[in-house]
PDB file of N, CA and C in Angstrom:
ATOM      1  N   UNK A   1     107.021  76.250  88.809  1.00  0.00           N
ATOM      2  CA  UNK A   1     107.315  75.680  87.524  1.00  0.00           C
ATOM      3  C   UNK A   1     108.684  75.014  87.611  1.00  0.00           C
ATOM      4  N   UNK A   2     108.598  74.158  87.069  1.00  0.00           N
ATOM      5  CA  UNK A   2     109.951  72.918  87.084  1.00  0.00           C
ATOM      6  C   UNK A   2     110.230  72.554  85.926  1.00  0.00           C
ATOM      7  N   UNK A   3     111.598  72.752  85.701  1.00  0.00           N
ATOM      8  CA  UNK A   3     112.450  72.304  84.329  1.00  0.00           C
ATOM      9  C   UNK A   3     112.968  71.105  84.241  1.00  0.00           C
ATOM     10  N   UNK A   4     113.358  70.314  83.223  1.00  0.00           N
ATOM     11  CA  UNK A   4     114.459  69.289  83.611  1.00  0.00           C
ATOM     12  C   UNK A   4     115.544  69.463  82.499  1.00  0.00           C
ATOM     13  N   UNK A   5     116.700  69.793  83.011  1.00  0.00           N
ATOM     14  CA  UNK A   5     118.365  70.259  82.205  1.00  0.00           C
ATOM     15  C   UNK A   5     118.905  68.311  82.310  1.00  0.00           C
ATOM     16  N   UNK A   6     119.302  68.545  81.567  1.00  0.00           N
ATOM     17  CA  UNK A   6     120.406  67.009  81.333  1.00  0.00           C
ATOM     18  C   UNK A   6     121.584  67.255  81.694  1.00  0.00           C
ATOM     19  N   UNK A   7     122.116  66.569  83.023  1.00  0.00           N
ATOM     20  CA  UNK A   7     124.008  66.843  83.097  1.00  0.00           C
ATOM     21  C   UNK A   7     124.646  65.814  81.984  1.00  0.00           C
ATOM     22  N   UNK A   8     124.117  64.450  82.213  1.00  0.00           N
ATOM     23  CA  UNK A   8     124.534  63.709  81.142  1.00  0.00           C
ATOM     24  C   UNK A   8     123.571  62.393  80.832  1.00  0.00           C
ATOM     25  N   UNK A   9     123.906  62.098  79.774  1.00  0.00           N
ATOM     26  CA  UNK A   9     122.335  61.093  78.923  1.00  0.00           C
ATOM     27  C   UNK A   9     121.441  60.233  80.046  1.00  0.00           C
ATOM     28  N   UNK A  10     121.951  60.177  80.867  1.00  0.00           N
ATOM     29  CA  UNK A  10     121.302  59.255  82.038  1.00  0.00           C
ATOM     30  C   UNK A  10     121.066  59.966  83.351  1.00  0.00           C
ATOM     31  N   UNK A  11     120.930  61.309  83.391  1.00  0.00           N
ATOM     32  CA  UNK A  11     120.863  62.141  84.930  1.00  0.00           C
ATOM     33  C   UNK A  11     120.277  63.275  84.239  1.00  0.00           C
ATOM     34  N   UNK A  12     118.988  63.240  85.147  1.00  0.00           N
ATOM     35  CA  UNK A  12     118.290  64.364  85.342  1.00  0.00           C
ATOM     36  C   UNK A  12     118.332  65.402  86.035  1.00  0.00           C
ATOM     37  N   UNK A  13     118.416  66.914  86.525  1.00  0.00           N
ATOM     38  CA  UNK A  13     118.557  67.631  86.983  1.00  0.00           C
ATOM     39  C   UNK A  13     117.529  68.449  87.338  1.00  0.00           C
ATOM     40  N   UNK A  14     116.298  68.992  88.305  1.00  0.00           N
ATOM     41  CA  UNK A  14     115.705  69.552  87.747  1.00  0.00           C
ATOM     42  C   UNK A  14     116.114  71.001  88.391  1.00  0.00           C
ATOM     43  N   UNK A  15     115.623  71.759  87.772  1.00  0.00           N
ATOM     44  CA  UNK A  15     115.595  72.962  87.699  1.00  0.00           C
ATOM     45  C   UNK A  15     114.559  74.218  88.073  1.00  0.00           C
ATOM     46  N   UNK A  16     114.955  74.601  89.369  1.00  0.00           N
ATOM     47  CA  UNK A  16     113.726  75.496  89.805  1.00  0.00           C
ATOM     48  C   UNK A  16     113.748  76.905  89.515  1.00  0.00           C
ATOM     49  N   UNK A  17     112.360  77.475  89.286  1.00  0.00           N
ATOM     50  CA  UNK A  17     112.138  78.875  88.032  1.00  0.00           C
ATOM     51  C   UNK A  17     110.938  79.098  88.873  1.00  0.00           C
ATOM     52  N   UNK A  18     110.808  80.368  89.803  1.00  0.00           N
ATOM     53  CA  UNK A  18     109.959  80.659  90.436  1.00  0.00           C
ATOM     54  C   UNK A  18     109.683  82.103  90.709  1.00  0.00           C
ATOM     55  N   UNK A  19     108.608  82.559  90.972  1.00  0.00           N
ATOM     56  CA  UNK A  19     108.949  84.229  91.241  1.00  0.00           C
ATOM     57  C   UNK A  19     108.077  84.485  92.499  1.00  0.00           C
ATOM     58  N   UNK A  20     108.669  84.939  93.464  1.00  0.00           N
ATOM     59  CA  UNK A  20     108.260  85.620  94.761  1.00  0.00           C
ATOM     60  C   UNK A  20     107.625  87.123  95.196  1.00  0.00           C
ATOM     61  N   UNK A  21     106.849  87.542  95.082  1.00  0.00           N
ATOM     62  CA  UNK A  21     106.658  88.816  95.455  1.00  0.00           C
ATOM     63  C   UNK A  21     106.975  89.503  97.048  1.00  0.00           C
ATOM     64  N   UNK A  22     107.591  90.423  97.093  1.00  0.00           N
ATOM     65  CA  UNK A  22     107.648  90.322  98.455  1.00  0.00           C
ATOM     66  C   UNK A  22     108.024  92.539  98.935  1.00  0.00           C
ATOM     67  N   UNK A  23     107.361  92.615  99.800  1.00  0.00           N
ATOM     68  CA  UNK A  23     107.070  94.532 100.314  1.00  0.00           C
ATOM     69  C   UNK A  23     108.596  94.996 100.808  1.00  0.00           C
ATOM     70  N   UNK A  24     108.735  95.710 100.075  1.00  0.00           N
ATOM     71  CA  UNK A  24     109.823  96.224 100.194  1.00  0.00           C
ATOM     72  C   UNK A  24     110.336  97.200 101.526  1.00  0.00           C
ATOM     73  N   UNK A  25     111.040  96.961 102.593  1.00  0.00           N
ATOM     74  CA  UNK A  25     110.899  97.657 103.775  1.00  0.00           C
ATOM     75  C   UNK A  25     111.994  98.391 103.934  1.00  0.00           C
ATOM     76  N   UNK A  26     113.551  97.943 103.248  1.00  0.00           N
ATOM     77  CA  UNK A  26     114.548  99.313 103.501  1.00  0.00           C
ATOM     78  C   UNK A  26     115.643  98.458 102.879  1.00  0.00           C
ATOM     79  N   UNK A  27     116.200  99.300 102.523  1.00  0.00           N
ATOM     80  CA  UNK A  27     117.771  99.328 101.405  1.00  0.00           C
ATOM     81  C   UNK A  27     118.989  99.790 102.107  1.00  0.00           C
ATOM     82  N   UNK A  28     119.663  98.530 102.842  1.00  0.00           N
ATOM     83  CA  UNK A  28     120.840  98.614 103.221  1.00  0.00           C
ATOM     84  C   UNK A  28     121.988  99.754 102.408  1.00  0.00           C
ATOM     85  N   UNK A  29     122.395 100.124 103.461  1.00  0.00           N
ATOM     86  CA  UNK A  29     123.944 100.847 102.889  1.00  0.00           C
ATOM     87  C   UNK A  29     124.766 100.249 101.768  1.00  0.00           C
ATOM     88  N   UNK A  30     124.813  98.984 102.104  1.00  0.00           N
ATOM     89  CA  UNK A  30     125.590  98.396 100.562  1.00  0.00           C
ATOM     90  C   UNK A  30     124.491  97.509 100.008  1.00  0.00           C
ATOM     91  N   UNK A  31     123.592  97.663  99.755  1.00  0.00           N
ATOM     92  CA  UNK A  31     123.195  97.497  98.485  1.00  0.00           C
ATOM     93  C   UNK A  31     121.644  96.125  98.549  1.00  0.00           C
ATOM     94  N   UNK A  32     121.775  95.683 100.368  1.00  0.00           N
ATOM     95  CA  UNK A  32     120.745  94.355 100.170  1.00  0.00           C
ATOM     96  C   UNK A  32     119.413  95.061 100.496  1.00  0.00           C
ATOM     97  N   UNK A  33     118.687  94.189 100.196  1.00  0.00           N
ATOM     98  CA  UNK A  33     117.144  94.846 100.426  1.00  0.00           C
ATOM     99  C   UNK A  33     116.366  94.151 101.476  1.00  0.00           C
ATOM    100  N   UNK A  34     115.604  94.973 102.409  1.00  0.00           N
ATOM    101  CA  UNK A  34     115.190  94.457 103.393  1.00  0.00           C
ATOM    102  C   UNK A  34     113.253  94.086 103.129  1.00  0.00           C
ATOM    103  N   UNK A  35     113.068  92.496 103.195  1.00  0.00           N
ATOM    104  CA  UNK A  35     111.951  92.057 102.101  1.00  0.00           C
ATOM    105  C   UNK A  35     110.804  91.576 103.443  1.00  0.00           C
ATOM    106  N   UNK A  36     109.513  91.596 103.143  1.00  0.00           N
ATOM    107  CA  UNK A  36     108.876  91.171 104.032  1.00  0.00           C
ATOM    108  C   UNK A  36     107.815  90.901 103.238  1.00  0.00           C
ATOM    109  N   UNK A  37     107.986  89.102 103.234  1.00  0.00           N
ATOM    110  CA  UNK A  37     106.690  88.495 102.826  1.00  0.00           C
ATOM    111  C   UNK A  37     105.387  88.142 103.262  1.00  0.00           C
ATOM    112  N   UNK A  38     104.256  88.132 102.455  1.00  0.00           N
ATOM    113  CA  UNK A  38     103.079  88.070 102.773  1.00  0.00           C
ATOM    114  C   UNK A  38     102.428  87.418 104.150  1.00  0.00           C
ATOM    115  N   UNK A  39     103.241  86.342 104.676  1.00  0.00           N
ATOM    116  CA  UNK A  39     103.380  85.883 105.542  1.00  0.00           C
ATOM    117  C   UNK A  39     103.361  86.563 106.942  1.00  0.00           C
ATOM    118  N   UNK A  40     104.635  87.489 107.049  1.00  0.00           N
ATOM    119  CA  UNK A  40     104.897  88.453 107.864  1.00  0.00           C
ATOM    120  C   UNK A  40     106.508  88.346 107.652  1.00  0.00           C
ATOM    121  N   UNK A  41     107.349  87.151 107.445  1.00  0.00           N
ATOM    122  CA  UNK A  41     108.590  86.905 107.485  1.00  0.00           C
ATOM    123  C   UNK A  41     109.487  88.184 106.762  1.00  0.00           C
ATOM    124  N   UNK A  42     110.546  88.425 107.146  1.00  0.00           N
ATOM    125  CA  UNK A  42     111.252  88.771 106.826  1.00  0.00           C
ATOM    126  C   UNK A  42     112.739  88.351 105.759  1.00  0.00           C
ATOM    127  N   UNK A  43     113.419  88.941 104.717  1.00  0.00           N
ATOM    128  CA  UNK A  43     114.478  88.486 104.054  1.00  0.00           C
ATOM    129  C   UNK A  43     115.200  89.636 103.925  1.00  0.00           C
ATOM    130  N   UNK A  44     116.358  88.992 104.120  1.00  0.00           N
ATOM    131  CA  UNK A  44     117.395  90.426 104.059  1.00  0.00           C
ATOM    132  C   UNK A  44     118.599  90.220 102.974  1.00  0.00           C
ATOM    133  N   UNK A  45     118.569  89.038 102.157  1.00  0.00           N
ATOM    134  CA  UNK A  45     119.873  88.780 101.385  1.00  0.00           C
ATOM    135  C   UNK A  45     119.564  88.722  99.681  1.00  0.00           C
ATOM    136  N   UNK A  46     118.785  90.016  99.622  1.00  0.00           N
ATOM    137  CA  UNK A  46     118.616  90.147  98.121  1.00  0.00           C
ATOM    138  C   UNK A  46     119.621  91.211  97.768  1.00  0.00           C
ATOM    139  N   UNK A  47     120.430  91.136  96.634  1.00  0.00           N
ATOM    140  CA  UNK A  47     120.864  92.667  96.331  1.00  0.00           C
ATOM    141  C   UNK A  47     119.830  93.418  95.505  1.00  0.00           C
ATOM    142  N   UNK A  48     120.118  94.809  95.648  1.00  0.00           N
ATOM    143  CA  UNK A  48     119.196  95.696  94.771  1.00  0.00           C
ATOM    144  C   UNK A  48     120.200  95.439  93.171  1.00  0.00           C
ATOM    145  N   UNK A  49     119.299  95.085  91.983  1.00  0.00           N
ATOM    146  CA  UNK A  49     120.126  95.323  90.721  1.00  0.00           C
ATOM    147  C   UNK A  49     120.775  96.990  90.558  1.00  0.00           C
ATOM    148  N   UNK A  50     122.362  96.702  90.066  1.00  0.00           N
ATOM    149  CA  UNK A  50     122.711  97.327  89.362  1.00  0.00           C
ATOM    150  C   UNK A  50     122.587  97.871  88.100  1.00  0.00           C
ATOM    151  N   UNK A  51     121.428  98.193  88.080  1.00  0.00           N
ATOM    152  CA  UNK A  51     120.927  98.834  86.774  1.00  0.00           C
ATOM    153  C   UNK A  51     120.222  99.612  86.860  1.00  0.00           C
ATOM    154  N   UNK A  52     119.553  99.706  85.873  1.00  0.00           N
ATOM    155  CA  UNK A  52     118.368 100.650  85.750  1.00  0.00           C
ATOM    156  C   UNK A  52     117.385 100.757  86.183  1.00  0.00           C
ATOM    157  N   UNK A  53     116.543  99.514  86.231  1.00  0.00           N
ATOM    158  CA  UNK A  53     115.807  98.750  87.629  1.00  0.00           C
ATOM    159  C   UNK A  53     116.478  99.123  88.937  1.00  0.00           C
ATOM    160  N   UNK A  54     117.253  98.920  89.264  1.00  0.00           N
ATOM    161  CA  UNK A  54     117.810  99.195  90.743  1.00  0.00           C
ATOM    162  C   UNK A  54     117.855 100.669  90.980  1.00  0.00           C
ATOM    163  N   UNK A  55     118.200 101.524  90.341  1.00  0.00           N
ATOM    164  CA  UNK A  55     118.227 102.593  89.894  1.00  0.00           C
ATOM    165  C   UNK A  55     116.943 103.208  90.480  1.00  0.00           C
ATOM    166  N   UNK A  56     115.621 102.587  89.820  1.00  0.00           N
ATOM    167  CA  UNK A  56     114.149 103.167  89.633  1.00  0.00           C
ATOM    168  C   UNK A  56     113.959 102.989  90.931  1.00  0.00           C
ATOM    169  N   UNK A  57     114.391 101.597  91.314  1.00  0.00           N
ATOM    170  CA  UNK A  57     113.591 101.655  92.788  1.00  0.00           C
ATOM    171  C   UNK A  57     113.960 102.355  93.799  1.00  0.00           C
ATOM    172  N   UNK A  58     115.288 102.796  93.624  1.00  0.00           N
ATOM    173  CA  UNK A  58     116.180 103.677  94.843  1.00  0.00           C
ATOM    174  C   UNK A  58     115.538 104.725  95.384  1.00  0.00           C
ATOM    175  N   UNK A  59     114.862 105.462  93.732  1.00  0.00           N
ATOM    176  CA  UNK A  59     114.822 106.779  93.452  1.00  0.00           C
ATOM    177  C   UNK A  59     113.724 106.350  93.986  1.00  0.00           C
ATOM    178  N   UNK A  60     112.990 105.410  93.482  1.00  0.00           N
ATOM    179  CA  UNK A  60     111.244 105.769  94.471  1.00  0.00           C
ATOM    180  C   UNK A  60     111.282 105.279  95.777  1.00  0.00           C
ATOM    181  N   UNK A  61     112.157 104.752  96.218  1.00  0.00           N
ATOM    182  CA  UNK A  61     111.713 104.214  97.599  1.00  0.00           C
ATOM    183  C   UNK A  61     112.704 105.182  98.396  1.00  0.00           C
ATOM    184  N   UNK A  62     114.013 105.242  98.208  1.00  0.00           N
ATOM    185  CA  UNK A  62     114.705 106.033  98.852  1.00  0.00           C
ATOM    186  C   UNK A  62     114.054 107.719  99.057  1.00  0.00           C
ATOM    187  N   UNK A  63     114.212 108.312  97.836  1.00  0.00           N
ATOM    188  CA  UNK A  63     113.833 109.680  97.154  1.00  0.00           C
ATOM    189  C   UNK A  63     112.463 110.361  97.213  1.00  0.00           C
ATOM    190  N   UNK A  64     111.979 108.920  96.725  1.00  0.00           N
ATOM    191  CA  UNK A  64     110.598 109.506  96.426  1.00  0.00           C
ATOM    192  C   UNK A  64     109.884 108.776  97.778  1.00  0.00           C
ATOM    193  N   UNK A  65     110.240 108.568  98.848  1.00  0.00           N
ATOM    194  CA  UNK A  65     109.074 107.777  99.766  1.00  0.00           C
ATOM    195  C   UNK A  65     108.093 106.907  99.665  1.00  0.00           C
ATOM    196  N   UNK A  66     108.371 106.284  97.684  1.00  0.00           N
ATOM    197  CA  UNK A  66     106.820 105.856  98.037  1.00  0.00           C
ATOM    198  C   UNK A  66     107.321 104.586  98.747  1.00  0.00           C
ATOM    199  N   UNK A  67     106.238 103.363  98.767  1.00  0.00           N
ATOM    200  CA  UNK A  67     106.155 101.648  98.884  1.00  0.00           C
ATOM    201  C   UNK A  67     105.692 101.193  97.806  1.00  0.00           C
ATOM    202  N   UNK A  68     106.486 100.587  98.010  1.00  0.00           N
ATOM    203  CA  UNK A  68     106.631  98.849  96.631  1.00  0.00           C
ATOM    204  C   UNK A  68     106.972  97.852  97.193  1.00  0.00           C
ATOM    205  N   UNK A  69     106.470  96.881  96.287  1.00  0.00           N
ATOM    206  CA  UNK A  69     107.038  95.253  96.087  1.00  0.00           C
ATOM    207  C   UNK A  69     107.568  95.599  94.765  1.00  0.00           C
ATOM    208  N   UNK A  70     108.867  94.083  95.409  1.00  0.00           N
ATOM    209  CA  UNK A  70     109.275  93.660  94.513  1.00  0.00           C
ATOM    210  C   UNK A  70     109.082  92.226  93.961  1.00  0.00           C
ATOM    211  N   UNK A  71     109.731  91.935  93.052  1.00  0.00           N
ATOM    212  CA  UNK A  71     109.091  90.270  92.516  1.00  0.00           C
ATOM    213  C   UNK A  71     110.509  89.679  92.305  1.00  0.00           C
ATOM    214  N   UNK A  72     110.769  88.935  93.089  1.00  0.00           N
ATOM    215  CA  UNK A  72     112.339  88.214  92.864  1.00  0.00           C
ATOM    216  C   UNK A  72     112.087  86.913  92.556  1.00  0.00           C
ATOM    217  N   UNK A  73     112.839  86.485  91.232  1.00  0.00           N
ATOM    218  CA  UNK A  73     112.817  85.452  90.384  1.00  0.00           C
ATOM    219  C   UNK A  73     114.036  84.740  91.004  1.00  0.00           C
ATOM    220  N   UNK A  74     113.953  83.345  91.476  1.00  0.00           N
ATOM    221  CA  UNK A  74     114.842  82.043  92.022  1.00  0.00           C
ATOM    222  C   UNK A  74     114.733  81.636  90.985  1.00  0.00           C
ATOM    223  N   UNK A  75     115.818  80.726  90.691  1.00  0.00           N
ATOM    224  CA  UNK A  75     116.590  79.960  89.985  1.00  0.00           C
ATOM    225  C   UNK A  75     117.857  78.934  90.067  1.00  0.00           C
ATOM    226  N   UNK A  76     118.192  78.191  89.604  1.00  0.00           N
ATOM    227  CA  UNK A  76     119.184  76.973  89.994  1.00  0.00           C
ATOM    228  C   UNK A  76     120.556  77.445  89.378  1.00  0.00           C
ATOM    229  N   UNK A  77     121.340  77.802  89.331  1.00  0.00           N
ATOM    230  CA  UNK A  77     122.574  77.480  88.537  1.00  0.00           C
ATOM    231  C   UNK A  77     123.541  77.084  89.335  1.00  0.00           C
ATOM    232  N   UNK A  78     124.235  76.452  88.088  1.00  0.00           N
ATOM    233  CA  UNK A  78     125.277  75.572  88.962  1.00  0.00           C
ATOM    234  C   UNK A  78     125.250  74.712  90.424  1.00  0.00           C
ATOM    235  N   UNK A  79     124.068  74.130  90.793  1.00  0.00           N
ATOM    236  CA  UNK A  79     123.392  73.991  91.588  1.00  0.00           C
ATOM    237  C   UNK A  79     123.457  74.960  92.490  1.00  0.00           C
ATOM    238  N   UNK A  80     123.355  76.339  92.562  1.00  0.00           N
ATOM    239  CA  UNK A  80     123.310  76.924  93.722  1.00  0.00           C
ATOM    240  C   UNK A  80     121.654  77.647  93.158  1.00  0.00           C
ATOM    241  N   UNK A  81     121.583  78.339  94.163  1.00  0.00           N
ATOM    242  CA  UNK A  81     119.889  78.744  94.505  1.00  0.00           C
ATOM    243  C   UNK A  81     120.442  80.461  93.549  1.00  0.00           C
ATOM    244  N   UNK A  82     119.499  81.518  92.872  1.00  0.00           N
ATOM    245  CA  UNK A  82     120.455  82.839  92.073  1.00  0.00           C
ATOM    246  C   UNK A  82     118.807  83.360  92.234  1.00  0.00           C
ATOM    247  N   UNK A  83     118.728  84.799  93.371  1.00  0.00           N
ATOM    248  CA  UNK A  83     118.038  85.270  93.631  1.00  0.00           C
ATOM    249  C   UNK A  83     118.463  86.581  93.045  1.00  0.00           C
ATOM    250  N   UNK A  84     117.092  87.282  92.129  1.00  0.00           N
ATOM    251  CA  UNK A  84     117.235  88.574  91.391  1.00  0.00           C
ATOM    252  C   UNK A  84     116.024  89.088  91.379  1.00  0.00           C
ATOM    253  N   UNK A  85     116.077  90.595  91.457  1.00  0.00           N
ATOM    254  CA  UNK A  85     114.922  91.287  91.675  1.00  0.00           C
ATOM    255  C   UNK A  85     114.556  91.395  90.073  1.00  0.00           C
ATOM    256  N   UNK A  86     113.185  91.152  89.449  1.00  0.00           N
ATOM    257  CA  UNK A  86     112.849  91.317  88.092  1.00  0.00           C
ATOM    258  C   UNK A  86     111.853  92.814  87.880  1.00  0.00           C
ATOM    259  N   UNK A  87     111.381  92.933  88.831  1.00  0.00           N
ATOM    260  CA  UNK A  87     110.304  93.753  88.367  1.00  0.00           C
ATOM    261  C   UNK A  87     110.030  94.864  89.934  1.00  0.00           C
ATOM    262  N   UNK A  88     109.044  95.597  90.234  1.00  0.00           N
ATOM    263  CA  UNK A  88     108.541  96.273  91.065  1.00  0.00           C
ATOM    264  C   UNK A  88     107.142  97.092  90.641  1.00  0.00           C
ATOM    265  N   UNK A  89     106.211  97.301  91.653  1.00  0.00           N
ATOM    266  CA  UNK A  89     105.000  97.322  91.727  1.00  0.00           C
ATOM    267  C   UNK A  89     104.701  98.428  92.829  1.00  0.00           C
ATOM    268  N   UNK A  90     104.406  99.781  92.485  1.00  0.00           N
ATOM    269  CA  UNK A  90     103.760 100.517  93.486  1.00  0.00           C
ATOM    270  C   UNK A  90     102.870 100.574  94.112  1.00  0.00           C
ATOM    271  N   UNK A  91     102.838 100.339  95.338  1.00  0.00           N
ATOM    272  CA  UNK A  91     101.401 100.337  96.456  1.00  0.00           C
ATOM    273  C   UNK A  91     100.491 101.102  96.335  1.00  0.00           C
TER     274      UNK A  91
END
């Protein structure tokens, strides 16, 4: 899905809004998550949220052993690329 933001009356910007699902394989010491998409590929530069969400998943993946995906929502700001975990899904 594609947005279009206005920088100014004559320039378009667009704006990418996407969500990734991807198996959750291990939770770095400080905090990134180790992601492996459907593909087979690997990603390692998500942080786990500081919240309550981040929280849930610790406890189940760390604690509780189970497996999950997670669903990380991309986005544009400031033209940079803003990767965040939204949700999680038990296997």
């Amino acid at each position: 899905m594609e947005e279009e933001a206005w920088d100014s009356p004559d320039t378009a910007v667009p704006m990418v809004n996407h969500e990734k699902e991807y198996q959750l394989i291990d939770i770095s010491e400080d905090g990134y998550l180790d992601l492996l998409n459907f593909s087979g590929d690997t990603k390692d530069d998500v942080k786990l949220p500081k919240d309550a969400l981040g929280e849930t998943i610790r406890k189940l993946f760390v604690d509780d052993g189970k497996d999950l995906t997670v669903t990380v929502k991309v986005t544009i700001e400031n033209g940079e690329p803003i990767e965040k975990v939204i949700k999680y899904k038990l296997l």
